[in-house]
N, C-alpha and C. Protein backbone atom coordinates (compact mmCIF):
# COMPACT_ATOMS: atom_id res chain seq x y z
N UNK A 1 -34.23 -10.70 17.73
CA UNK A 1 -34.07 -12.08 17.36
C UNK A 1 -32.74 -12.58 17.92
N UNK A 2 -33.01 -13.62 18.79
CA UNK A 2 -31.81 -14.19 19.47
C UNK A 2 -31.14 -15.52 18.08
N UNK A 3 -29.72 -14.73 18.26
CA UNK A 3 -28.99 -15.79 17.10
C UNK A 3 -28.30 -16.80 18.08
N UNK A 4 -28.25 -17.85 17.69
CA UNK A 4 -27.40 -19.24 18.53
C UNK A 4 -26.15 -19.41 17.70
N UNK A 5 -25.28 -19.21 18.57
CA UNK A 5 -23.95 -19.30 18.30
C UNK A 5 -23.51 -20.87 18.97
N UNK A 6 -22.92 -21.35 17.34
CA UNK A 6 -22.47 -22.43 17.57
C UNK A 6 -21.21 -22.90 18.61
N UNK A 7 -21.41 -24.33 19.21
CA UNK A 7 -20.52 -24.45 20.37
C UNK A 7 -19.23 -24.39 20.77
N UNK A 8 -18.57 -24.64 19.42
CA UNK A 8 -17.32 -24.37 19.24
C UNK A 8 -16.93 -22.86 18.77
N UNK A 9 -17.80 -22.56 18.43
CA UNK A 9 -17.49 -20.86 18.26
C UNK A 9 -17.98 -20.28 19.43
N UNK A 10 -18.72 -20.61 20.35
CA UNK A 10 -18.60 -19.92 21.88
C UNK A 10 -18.10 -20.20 23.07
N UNK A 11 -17.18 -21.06 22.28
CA UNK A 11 -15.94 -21.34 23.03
C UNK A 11 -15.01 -20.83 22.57
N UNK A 12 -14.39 -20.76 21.57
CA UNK A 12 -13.60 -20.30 21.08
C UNK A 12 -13.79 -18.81 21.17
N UNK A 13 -14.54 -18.25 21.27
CA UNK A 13 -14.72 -16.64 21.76
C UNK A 13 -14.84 -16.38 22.82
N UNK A 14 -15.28 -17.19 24.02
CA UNK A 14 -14.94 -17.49 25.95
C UNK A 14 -13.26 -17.23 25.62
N UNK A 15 -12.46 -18.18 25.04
CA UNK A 15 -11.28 -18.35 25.05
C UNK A 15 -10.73 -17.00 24.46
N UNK A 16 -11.19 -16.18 23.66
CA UNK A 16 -10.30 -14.83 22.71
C UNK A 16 -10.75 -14.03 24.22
N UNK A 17 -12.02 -13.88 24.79
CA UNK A 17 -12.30 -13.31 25.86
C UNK A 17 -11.42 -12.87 26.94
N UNK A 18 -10.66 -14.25 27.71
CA UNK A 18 -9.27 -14.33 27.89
C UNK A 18 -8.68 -14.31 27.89
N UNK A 19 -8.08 -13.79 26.31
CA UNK A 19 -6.86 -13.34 26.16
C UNK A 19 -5.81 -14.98 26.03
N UNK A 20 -6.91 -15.60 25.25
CA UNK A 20 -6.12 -17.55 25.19
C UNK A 20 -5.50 -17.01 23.43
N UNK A 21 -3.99 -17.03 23.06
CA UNK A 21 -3.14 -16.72 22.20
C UNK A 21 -3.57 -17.64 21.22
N UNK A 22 -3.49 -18.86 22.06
CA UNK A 22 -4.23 -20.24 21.04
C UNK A 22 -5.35 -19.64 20.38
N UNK A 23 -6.13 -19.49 21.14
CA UNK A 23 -7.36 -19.09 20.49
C UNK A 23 -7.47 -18.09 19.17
N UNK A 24 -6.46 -17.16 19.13
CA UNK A 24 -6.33 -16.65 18.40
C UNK A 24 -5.60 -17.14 17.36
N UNK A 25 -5.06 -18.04 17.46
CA UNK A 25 -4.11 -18.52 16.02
C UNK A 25 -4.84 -19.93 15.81
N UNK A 26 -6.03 -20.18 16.16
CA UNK A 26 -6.94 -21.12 16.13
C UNK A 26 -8.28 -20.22 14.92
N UNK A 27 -8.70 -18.80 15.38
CA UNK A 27 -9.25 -17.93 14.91
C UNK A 27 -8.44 -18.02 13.42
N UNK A 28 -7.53 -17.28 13.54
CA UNK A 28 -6.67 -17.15 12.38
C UNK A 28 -6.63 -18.47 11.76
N UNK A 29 -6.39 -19.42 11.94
CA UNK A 29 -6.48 -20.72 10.70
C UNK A 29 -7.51 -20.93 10.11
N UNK A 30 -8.57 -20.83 10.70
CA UNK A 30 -9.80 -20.97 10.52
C UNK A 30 -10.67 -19.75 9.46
N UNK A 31 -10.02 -19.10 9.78
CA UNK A 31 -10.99 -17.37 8.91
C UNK A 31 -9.95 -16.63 7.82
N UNK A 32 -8.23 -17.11 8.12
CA UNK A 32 -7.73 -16.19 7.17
C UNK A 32 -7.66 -16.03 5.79
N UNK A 33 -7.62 -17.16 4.95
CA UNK A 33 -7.90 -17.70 3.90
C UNK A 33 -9.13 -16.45 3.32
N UNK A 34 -10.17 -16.55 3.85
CA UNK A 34 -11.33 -16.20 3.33
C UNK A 34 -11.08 -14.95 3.65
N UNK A 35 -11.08 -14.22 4.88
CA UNK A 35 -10.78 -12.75 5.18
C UNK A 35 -9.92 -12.40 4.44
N UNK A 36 -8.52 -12.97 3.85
CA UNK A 36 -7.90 -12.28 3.00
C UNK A 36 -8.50 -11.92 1.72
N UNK A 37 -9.68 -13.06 1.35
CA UNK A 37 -10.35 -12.61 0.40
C UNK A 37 -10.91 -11.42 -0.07
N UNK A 38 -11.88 -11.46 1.11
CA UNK A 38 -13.01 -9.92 1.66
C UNK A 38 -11.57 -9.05 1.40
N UNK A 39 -10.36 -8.78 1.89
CA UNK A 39 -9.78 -7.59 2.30
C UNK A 39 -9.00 -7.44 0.30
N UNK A 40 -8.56 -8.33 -0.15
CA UNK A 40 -8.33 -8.46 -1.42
C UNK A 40 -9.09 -7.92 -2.76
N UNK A 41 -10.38 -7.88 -2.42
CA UNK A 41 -11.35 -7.25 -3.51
C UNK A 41 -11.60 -6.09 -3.23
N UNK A 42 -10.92 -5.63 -2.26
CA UNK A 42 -10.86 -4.58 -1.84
C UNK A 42 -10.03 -3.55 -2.14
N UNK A 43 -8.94 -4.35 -1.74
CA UNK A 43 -7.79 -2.72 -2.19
C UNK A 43 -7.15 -3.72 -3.03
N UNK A 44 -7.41 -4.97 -4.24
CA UNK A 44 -6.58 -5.73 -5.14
C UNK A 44 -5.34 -5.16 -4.94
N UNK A 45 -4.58 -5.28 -4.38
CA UNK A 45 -2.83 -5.23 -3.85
C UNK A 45 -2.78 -6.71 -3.32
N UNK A 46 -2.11 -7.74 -3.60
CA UNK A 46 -1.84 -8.69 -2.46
C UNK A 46 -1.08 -8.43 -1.44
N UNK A 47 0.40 -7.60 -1.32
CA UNK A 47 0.98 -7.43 -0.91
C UNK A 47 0.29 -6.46 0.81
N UNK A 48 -0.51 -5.08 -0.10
CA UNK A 48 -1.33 -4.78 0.73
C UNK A 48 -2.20 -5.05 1.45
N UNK A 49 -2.79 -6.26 0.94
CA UNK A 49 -4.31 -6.93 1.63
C UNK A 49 -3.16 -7.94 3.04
N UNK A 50 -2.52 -8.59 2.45
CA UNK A 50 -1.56 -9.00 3.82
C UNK A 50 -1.28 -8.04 5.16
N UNK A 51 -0.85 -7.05 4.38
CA UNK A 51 -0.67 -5.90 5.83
C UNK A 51 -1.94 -5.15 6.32
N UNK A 52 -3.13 -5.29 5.43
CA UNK A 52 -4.20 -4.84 6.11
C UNK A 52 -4.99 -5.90 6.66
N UNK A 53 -4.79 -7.23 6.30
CA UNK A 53 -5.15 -8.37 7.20
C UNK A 53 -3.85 -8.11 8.58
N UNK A 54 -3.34 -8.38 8.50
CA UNK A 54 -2.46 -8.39 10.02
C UNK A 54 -3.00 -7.19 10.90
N UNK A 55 -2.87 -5.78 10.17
CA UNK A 55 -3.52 -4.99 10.83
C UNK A 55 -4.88 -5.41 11.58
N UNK A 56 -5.48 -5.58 10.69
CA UNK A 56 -7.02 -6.22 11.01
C UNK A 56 -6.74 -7.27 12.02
N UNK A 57 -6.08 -8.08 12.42
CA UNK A 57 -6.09 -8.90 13.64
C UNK A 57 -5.83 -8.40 14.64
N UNK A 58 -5.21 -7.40 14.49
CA UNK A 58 -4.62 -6.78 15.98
C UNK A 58 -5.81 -6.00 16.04
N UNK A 59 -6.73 -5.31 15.25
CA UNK A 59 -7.86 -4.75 15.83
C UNK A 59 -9.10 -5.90 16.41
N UNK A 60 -9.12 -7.22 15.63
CA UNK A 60 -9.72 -8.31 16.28
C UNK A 60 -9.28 -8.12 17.94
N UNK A 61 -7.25 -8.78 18.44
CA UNK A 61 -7.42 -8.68 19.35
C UNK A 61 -8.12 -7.84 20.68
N UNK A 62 -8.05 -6.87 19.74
CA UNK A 62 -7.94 -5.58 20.82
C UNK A 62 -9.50 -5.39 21.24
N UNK A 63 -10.11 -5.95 20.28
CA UNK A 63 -11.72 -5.10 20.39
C UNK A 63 -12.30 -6.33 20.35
N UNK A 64 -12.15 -8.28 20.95
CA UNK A 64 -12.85 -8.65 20.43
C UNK A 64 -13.84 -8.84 21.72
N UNK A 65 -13.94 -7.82 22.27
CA UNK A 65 -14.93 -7.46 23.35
C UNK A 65 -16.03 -7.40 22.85
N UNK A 66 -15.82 -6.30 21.84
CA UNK A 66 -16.89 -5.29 21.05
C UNK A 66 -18.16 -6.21 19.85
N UNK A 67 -17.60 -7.80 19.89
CA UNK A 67 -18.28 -8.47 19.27
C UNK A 67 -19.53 -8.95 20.05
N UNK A 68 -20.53 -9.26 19.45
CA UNK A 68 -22.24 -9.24 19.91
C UNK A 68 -22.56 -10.58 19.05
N UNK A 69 -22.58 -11.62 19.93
CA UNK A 69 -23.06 -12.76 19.21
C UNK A 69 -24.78 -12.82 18.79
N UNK A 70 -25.56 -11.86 19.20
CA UNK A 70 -26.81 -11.75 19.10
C UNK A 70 -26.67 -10.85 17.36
N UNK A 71 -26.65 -10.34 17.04
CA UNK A 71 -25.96 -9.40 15.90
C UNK A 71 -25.49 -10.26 14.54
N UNK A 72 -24.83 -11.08 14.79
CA UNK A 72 -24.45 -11.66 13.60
C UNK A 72 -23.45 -12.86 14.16
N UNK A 73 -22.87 -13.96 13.10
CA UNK A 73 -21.86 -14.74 13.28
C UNK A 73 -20.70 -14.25 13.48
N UNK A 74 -19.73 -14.64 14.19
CA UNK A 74 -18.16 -14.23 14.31
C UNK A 74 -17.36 -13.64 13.14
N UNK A 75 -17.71 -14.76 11.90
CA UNK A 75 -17.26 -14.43 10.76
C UNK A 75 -17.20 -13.38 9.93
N UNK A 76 -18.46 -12.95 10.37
CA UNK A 76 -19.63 -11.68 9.96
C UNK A 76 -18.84 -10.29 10.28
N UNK A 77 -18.87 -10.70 11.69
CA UNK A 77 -18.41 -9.27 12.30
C UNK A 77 -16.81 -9.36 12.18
N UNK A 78 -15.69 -10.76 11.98
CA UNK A 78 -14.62 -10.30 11.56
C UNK A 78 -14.37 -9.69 9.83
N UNK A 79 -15.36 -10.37 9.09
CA UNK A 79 -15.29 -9.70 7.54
C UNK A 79 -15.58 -8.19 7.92
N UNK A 80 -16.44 -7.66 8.79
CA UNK A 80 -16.57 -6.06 8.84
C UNK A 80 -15.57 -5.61 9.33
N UNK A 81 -15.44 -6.16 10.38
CA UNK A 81 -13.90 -5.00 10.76
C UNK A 81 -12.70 -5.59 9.65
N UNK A 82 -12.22 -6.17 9.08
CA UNK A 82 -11.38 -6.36 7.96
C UNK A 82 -11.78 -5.15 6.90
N UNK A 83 -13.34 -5.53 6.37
CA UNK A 83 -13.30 -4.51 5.76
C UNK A 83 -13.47 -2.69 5.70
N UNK A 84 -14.11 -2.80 7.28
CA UNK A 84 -13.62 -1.50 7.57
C UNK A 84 -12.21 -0.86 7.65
N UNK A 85 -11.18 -1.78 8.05
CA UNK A 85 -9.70 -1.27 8.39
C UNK A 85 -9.66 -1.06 6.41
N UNK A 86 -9.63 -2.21 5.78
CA UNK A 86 -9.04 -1.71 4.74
C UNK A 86 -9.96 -0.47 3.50
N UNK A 87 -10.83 -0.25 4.03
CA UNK A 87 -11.56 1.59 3.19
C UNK A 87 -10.28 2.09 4.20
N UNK A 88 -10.70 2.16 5.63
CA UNK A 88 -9.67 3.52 6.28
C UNK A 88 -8.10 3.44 5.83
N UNK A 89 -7.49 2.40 5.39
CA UNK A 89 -6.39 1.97 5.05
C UNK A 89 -6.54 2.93 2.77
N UNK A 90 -7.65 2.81 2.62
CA UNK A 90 -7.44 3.45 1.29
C UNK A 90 -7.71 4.69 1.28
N UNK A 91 -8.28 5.05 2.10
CA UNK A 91 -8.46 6.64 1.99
C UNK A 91 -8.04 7.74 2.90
N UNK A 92 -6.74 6.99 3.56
CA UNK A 92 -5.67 7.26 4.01
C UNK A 92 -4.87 8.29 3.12
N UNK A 93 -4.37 9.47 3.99
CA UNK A 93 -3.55 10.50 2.97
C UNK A 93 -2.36 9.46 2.68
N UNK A 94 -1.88 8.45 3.63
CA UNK A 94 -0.56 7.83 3.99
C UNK A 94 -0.73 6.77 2.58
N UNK A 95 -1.41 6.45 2.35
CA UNK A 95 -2.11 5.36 1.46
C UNK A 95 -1.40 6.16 0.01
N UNK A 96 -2.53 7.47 -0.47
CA UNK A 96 -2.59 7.85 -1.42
C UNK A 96 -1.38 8.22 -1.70
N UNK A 97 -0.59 8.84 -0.94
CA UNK A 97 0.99 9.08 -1.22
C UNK A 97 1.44 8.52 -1.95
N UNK A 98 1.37 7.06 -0.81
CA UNK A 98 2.92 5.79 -1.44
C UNK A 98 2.22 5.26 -2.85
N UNK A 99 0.84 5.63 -3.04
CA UNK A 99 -0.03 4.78 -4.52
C UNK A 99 0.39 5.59 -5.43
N UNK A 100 0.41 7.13 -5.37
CA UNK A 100 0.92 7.81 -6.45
C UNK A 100 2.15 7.49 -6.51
N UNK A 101 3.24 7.52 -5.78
CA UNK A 101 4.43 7.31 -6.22
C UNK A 101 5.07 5.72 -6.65
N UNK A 102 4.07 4.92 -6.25
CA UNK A 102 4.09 3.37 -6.59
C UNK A 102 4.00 4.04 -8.01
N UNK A 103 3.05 4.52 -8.56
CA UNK A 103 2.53 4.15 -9.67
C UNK A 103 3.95 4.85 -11.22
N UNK A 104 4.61 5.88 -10.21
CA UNK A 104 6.20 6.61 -10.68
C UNK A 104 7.06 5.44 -10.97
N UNK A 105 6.95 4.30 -9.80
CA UNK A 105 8.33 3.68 -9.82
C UNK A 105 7.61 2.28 -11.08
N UNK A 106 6.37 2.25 -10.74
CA UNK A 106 5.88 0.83 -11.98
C UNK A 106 6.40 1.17 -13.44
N UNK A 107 6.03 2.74 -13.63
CA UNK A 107 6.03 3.02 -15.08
C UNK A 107 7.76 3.08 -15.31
N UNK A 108 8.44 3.10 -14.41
CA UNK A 108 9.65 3.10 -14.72
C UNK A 108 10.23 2.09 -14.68
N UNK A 109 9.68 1.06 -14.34
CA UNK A 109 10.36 -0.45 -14.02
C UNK A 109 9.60 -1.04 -15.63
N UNK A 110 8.33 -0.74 -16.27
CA UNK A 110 7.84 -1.43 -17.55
C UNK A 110 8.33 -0.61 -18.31
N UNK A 111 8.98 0.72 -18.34
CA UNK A 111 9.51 1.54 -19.07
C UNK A 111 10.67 0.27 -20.40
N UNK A 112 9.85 0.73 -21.79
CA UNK A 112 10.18 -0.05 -22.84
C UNK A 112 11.73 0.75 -23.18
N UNK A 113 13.49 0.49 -23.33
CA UNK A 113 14.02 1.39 -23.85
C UNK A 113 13.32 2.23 -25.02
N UNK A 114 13.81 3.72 -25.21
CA UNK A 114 14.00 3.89 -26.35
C UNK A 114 14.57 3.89 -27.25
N UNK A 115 14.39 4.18 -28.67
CA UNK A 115 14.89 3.59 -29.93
C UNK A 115 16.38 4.44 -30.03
N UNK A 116 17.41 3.97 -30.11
CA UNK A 116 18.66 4.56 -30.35
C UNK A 116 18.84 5.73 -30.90
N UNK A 117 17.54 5.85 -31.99
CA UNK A 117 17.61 7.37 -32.69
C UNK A 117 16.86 8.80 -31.97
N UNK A 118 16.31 7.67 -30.91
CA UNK A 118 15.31 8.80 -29.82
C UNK A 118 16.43 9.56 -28.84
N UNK A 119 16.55 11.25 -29.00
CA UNK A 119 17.61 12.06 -28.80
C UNK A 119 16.37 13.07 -27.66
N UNK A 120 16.28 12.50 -26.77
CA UNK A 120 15.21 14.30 -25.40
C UNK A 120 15.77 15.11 -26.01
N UNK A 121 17.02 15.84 -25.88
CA UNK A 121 17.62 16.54 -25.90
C UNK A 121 16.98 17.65 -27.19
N UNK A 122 16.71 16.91 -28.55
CA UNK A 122 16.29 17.61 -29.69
C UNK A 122 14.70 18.24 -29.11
N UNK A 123 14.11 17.52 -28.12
CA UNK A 123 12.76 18.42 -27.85
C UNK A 123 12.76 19.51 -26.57
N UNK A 124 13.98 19.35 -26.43
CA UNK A 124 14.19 20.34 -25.33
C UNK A 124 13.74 20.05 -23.87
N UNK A 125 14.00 18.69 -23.55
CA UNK A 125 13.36 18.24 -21.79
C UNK A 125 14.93 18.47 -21.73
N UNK A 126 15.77 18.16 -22.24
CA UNK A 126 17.51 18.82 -21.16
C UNK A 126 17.21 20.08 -20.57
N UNK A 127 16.84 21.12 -21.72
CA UNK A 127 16.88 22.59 -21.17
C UNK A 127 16.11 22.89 -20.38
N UNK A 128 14.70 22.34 -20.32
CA UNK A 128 13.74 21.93 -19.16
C UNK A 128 14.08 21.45 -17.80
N UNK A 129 15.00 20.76 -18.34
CA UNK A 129 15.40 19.77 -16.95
C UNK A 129 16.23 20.97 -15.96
N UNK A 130 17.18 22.06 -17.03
CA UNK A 130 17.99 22.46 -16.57
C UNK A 130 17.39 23.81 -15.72
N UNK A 131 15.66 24.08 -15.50
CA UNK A 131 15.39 24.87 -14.82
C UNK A 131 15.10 24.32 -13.67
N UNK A 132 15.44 23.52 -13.46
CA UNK A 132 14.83 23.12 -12.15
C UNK A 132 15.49 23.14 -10.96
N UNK A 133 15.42 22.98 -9.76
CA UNK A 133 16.55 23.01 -8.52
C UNK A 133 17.07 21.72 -9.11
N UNK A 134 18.64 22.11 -8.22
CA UNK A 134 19.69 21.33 -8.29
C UNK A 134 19.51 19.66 -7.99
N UNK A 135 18.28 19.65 -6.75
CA UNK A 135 18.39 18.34 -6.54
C UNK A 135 17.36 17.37 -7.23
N UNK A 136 16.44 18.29 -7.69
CA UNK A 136 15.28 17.87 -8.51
C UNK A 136 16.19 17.40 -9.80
N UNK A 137 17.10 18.54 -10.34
CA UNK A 137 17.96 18.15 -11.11
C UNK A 137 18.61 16.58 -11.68
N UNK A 138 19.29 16.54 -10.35
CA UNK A 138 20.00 15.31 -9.99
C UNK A 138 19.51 13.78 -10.96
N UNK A 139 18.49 14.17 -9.75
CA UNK A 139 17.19 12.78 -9.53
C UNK A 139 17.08 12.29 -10.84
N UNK A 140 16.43 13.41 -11.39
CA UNK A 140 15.72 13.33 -12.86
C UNK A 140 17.31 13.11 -14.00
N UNK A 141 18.43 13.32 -13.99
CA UNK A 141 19.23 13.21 -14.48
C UNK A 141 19.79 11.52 -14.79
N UNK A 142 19.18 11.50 -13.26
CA UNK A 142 20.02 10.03 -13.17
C UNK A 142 18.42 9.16 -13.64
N UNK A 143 17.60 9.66 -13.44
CA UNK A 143 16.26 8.97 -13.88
C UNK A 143 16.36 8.65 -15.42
N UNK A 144 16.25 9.52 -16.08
CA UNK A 144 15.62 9.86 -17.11
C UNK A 144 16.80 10.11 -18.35
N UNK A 145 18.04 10.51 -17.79
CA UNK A 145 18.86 10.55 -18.92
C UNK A 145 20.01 9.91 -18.43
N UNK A 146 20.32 8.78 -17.51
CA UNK A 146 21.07 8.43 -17.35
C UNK A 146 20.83 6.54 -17.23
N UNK A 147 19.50 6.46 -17.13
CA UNK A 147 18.91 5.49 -17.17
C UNK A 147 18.62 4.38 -15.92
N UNK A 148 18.88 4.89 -15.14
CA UNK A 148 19.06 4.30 -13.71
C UNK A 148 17.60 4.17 -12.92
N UNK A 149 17.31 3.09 -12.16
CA UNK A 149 16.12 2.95 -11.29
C UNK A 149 15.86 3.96 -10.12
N UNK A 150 14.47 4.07 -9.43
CA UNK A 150 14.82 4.94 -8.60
C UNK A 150 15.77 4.12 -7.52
N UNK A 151 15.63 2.63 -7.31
CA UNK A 151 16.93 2.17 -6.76
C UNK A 151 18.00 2.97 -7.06
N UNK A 152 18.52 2.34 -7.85
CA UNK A 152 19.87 3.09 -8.31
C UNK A 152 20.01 4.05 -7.96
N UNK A 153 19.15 5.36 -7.99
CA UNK A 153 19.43 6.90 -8.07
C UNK A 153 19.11 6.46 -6.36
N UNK A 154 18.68 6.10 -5.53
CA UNK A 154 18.99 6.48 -4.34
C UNK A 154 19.97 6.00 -3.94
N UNK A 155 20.26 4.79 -4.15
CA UNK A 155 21.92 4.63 -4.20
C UNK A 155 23.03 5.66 -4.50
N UNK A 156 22.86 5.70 -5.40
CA UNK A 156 23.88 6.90 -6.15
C UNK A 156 24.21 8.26 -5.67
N UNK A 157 22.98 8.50 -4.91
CA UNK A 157 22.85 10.01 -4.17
C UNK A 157 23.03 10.19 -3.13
N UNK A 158 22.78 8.69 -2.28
CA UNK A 158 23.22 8.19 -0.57
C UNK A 158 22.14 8.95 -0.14
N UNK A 159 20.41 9.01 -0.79
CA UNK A 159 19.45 9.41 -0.13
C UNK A 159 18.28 8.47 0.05
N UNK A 160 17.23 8.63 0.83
CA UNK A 160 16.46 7.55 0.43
C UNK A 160 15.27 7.11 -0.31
N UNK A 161 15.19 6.22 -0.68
CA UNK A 161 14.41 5.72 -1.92
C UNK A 161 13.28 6.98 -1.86
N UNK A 162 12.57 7.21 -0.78
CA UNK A 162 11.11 8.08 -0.84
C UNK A 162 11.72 9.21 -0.95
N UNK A 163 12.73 9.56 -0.77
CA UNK A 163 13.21 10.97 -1.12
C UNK A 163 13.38 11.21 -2.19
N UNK A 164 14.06 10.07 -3.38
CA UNK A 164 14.20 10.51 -4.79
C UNK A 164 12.73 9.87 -5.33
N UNK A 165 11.82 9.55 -4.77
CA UNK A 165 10.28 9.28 -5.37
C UNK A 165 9.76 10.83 -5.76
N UNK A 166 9.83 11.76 -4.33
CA UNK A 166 9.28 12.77 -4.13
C UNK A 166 9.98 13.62 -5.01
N UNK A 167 11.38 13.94 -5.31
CA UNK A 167 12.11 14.47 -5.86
C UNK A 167 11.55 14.73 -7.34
N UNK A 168 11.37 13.04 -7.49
CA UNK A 168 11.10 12.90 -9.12
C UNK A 168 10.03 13.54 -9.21
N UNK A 169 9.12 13.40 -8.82
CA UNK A 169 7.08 14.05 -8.80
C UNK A 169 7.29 15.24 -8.35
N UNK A 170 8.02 16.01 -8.01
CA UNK A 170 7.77 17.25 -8.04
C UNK A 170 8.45 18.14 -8.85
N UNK A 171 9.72 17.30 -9.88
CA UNK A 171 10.75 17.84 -10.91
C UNK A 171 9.00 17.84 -12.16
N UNK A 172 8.63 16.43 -12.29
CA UNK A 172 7.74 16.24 -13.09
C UNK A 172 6.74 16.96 -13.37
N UNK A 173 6.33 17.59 -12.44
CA UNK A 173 5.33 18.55 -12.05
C UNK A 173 5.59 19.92 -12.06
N UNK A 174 6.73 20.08 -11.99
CA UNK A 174 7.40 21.31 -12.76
C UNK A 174 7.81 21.48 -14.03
N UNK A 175 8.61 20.16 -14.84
CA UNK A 175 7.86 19.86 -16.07
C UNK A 175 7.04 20.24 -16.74
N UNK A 176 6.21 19.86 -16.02
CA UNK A 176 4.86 19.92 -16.87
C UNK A 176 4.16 20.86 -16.85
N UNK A 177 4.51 22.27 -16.21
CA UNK A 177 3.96 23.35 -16.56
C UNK A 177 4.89 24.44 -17.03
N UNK A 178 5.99 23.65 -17.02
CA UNK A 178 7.54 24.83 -17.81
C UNK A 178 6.69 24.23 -19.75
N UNK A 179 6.60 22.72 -19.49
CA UNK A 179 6.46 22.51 -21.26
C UNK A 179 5.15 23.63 -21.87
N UNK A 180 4.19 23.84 -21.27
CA UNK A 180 3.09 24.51 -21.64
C UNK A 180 3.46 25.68 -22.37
């Protein structure tokens, strides 16, 4: 079944054909709005759906060879590759990393104080703390009993932020099988 592609959209894809820049930020006014949508219900991050939309254009540029106006509308086939980049974008080892340790630095940023009479020390996470390597040590010192962000503690240590992320999740994780 032959699909008819409308006139301004086969022009405007003559023109991406070419390598016309316009054309592409003509593309982009026209579709981003909504593609951010598609890529948004997807991995609900806004922050993320932005960088997997941008990503996603540069795979537009690159491949918009690979589009088949017989196949479907333009729109069609840019919502698929959007939403293909952003699955490969979630099930990414690179992905799952920074999500687990996002999810370290959230609970520590909604982290409620505790109550003045609340003492670690009486349940024994100091002496816990105190098996651990030195730098795991640190981290968690300045985390957890000193009260500081992981900002702060990478500040404080002159290391960087993903270094005292990792630091912390693997003190934690030692933790958590010293408490057992």
């Amino acid at each position: 079944m032959l699909r008819e592609t409308a006139p301004d959209e086969a022009l405007l894809l003559q023109r991406l054909l070419a390598r016309d820049e316009q054309a592409l930020r003509l593309l982009h006014a026209r579709y981003a709005k909504n593609l951010l949508g598609v890529v948004l219900r997807l991995v609900r991050d806004e922050a993320l759906a932005q960088d997997v939309l941008q990503e996603a254009w540069l795979k537009v540029w690159l491949h918009i060879d690979s589009y088949d106006a017989e196949r479907g509308r333009l729109f069609t086939w840019l919502a698929r590759v959007c939403s293909n980049h952003a699955v490969d974008v979630l099930r990414s080892p690179r992905y799952r990393f920074h999500h687990q340790n996002r999810s370290l630095e959230v609970a520590g940023a909604e982290r409620v104080p505790a109550p003045a009479s609340f003492k670690p020390e009486h349940i024994g996470v100091r002496e816990l703390a105190g098996q651990l390597k030195p730098r795991q040590r640190e981290v968690i010192d300045l985390l957890y009993f000193g009260g500081c962000t992981h900002v702060e503690a990478a500040e404080e240590l002159g290391i960087p932020l993903a270094t005292v992320k990792t630091r912390a999740r693997a003190a934690l994780l030692v933790l958590a099988t010293l408490a057992r």
